[in-house]
Protein backbone atom coordinates (compact mmCIF):
# COMPACT_ATOMS: atom_id res chain seq x y z
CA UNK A 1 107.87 69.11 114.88
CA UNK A 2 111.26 69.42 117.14
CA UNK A 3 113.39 69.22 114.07
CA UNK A 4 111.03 71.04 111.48
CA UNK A 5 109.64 74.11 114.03
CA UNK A 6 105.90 75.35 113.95
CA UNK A 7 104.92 77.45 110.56
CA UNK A 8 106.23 80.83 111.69
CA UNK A 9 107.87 80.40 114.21
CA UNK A 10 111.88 82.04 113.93
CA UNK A 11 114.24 80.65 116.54
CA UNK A 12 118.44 80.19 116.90
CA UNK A 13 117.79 76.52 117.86
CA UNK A 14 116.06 75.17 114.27
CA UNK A 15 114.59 76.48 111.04
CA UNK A 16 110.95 77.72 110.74
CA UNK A 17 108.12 75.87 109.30
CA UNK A 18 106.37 77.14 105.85
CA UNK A 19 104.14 80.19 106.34
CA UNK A 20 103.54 82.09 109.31
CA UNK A 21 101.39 82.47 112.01
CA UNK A 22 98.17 84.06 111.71
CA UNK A 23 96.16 86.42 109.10
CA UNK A 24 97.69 89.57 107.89
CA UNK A 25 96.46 91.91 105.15
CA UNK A 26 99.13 94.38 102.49
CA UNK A 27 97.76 97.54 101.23
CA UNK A 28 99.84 98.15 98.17
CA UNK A 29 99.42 101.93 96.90
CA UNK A 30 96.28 102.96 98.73
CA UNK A 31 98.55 105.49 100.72
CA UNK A 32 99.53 107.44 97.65
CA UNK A 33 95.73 107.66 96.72
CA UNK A 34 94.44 108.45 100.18
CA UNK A 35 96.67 110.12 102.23
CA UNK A 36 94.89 109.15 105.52
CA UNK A 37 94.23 105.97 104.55
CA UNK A 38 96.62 104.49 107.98
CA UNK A 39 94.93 106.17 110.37
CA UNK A 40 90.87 105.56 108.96
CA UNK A 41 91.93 101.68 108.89
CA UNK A 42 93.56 102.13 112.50
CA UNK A 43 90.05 103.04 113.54
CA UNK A 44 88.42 100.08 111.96
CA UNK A 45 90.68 97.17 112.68
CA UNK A 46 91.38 95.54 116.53
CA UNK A 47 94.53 94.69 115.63
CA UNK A 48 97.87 96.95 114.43
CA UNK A 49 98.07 98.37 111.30
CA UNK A 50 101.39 99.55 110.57
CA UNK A 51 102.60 102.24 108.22
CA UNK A 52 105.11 101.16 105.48
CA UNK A 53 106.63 98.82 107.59
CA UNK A 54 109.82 98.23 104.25
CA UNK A 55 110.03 102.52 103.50
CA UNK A 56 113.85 103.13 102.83
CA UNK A 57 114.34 105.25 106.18
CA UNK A 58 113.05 102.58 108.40
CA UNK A 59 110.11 100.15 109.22
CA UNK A 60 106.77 102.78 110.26
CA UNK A 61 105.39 100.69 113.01
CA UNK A 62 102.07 101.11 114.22
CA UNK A 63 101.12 104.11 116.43
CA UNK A 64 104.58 105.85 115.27
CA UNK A 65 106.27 103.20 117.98
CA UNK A 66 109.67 102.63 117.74
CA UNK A 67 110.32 99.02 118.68
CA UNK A 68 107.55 96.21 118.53
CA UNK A 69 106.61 93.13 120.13
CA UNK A 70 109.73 91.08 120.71
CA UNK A 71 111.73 93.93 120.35
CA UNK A 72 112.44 94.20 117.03
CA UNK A 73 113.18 97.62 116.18
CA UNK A 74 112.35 99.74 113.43
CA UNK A 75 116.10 100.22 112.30
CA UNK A 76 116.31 100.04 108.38
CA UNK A 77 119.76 98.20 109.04
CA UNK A 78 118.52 95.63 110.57
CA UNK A 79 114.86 94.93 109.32
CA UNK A 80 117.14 94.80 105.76
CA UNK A 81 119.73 91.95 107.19
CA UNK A 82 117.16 89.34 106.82
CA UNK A 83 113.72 90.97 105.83
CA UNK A 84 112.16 87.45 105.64
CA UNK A 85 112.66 86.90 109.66
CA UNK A 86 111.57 90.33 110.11
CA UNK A 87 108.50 89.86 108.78
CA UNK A 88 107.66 86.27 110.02
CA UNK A 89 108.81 87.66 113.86
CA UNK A 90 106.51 90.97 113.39
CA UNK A 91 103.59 88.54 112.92
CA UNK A 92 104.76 85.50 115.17
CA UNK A 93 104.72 88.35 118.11
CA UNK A 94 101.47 89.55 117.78
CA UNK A 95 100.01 86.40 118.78
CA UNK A 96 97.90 85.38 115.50
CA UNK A 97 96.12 88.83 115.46
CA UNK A 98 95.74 90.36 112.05
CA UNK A 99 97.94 92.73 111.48
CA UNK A 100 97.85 95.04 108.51
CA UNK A 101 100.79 96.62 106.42
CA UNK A 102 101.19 99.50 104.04
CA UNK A 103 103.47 99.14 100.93
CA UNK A 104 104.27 101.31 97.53
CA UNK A 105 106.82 101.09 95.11
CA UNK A 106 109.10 103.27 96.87
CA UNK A 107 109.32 100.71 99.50
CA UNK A 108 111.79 97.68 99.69
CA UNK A 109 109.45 95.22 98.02
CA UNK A 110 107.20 93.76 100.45
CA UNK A 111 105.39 91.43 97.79
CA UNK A 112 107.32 88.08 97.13
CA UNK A 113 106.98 84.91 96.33
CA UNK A 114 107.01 84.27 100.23
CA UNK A 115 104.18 86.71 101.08
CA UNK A 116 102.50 85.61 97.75
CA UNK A 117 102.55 82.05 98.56
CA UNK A 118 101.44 82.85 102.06
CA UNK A 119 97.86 81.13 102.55
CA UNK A 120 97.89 83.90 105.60
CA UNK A 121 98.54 87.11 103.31
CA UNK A 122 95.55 89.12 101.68
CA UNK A 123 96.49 91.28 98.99
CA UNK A 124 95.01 94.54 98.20
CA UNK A 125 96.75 96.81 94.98
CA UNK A 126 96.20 99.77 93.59
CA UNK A 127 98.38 99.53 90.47
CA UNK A 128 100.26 102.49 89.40
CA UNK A 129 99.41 104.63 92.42
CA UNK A 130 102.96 105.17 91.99
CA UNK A 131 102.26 107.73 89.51
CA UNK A 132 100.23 110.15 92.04
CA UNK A 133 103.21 111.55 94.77
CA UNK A 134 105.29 112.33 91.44
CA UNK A 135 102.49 113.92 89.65
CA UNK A 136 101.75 116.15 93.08
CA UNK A 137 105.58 117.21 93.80
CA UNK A 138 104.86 119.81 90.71
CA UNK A 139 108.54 119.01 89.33
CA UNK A 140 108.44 119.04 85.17
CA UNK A 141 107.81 114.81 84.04
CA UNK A 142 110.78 114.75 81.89
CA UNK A 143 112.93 115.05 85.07
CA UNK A 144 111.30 112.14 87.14
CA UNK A 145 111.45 110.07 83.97
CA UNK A 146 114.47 107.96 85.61
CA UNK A 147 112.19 107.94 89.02
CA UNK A 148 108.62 106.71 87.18
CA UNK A 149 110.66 104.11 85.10
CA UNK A 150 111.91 102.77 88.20
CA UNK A 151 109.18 102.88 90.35
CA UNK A 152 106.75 101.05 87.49
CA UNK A 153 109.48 98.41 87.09
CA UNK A 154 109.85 97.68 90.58
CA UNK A 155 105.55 97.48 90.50
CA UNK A 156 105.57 95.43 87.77
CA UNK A 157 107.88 92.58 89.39
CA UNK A 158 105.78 92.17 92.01
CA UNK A 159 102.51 92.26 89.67
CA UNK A 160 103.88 89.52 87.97
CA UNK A 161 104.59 87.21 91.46
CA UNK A 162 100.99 87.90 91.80
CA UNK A 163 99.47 87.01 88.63
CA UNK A 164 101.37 83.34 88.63
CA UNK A 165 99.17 80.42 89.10
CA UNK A 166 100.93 79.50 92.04
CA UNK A 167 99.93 82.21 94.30
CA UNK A 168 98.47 80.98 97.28
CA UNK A 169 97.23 84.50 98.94
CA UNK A 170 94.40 86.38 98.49
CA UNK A 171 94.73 88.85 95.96
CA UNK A 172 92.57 91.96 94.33
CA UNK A 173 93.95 93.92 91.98
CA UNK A 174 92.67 97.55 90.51
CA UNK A 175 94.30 99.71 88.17
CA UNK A 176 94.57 103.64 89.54
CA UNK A 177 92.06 104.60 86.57
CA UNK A 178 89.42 103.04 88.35
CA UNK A 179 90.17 103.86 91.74
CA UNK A 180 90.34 107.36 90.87
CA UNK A 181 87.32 107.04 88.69
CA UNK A 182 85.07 105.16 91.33
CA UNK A 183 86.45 104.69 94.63
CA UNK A 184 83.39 102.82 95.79
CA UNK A 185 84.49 99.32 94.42
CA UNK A 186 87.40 99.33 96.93
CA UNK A 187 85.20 99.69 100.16
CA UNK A 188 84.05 96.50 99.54
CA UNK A 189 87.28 95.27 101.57
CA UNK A 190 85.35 96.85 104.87
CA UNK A 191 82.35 97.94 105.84
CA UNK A 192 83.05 101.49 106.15
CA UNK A 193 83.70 104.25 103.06
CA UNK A 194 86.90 104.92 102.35
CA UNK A 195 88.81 108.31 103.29
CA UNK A 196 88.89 111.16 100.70
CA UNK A 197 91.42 110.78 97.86
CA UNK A 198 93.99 113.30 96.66
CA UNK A 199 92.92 115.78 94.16
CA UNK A 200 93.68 114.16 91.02
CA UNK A 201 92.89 117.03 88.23
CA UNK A 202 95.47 117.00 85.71
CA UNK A 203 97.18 113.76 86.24
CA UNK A 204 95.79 112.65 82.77
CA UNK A 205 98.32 115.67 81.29
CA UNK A 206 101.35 114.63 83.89
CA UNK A 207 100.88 110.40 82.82
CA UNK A 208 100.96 112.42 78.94
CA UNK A 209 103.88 114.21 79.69
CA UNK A 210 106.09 110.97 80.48
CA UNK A 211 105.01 109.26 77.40
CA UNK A 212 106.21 112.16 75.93
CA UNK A 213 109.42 111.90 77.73
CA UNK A 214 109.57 108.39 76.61
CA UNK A 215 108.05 106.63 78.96
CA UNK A 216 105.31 104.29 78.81
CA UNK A 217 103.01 103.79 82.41
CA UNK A 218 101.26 100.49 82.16
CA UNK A 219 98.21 100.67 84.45
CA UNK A 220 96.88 97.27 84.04
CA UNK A 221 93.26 96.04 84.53
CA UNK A 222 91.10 94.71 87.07
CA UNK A 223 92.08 91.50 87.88
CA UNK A 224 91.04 89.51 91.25
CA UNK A 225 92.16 85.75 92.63
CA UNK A 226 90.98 83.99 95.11
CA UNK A 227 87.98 86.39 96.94
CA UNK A 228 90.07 88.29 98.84
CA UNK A 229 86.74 89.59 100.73
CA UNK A 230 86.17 92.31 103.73
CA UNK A 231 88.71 92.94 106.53
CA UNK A 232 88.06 93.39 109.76
């Protein structure tokens, strides 16, 4: 243990153990779907649940806060030096309380084969929920082609860490179809109903219009490993 370090832990004096400390849950697109989706889940969970904690302009700790426990601040610069550490310290600091985090496609990809071989992690994605802030900024497809093709790429990489056999969290995957179709599915993760979604009413003709531009959106099916079960 003095020469290996506890699973977690992130020191100067020796290298960390495998995994980290304590249960912590992602929320991969639900933000772009339901727009309040941070604060409802702040209401049901004891412990923090942070914004998009890897969004370009910096890390959106919980309750808008600045710095967190053990001082690590919310500094893009910094969280991006070593985003590994950053991580393992956010959840080393809070003591083994579950923590929750927000991610999209836009972010700095949160899911990697660390988090997804993280016996700690629990996975929740809504795949291609990507599509919905492009489809709402009312800006013609064929210009965000570049944007969606990047966006879906960056998405599918990280569907792909989850999919391998080697994935030790717990992971639920549904497609945005059947989110938007039936919400009630996803409320299974907690005992509450979820928040409203966005109005989705003509996203069918906006996902049409970037196949037209010559894109192809691959939503993919449900999929779910491991029982990820209820939160809170």
């Amino acid at each position: 243990m003095r020469r290996r370090g506890r699973a977690g832990l992130e020191m100067q004096s020796r290298f960390p153990g495998e995994g980290t400390r304590g249960p912590y849950t992602i929320f991969h697109g639900f933000t772009d779907l339901f727009p309040n989706f941070q604060r409802w889940l702040a209401q049901q969970m004891p412990g923090p649940v942070h914004g998009h904690l890897f969004a370009p302009e910096r890390a959106e700790f919980a309750d808008g806060a600045t710095m967190a426990a053990g001082c690590l601040s919310d500094a893009a610069p910094l969280r991006d030096y070593n985003p590994r550490a950053f991580l393992r310290n956010l959840l080393w600091n809070a003591g083994g309380v579950e923590q929750c985090l927000m991610s999209s496609a836009r972010d700095r990809p949160l899911i990697d084969w660390a988090v997804a071989s993280d016996p700690n992690a629990r996975i929740f994605v809504i795949s291609g929920a990507w599509a919905v802030p492009l489809f709402r900024a009312g800006i013609p497809a064929a210009s965000l082609r570049s944007t969606a093709a990047r966006l879906q790429r960056t998405e599918r990489q990280q569907l792909e860490i989850l999919r391998s056999p080697h994935v030790r969290a717990r992971v639920r995957i549904w497609t945005l179809a059947e989110a938007a179709a039936d919400p009630a599915p996803l409320a299974e993760i907690t005992d509450q109903p979820l928040p409203e979604p966005v109005d989705l009413a003509g996203l069918s003709g906006f996902l049409e219009d970037l196949r037209d531009a010559g894109m192809q959106p691959d939503f993919h099916v449900i999929e779910e490993r491991g029982g990820a079960g209820r939160i809170g």
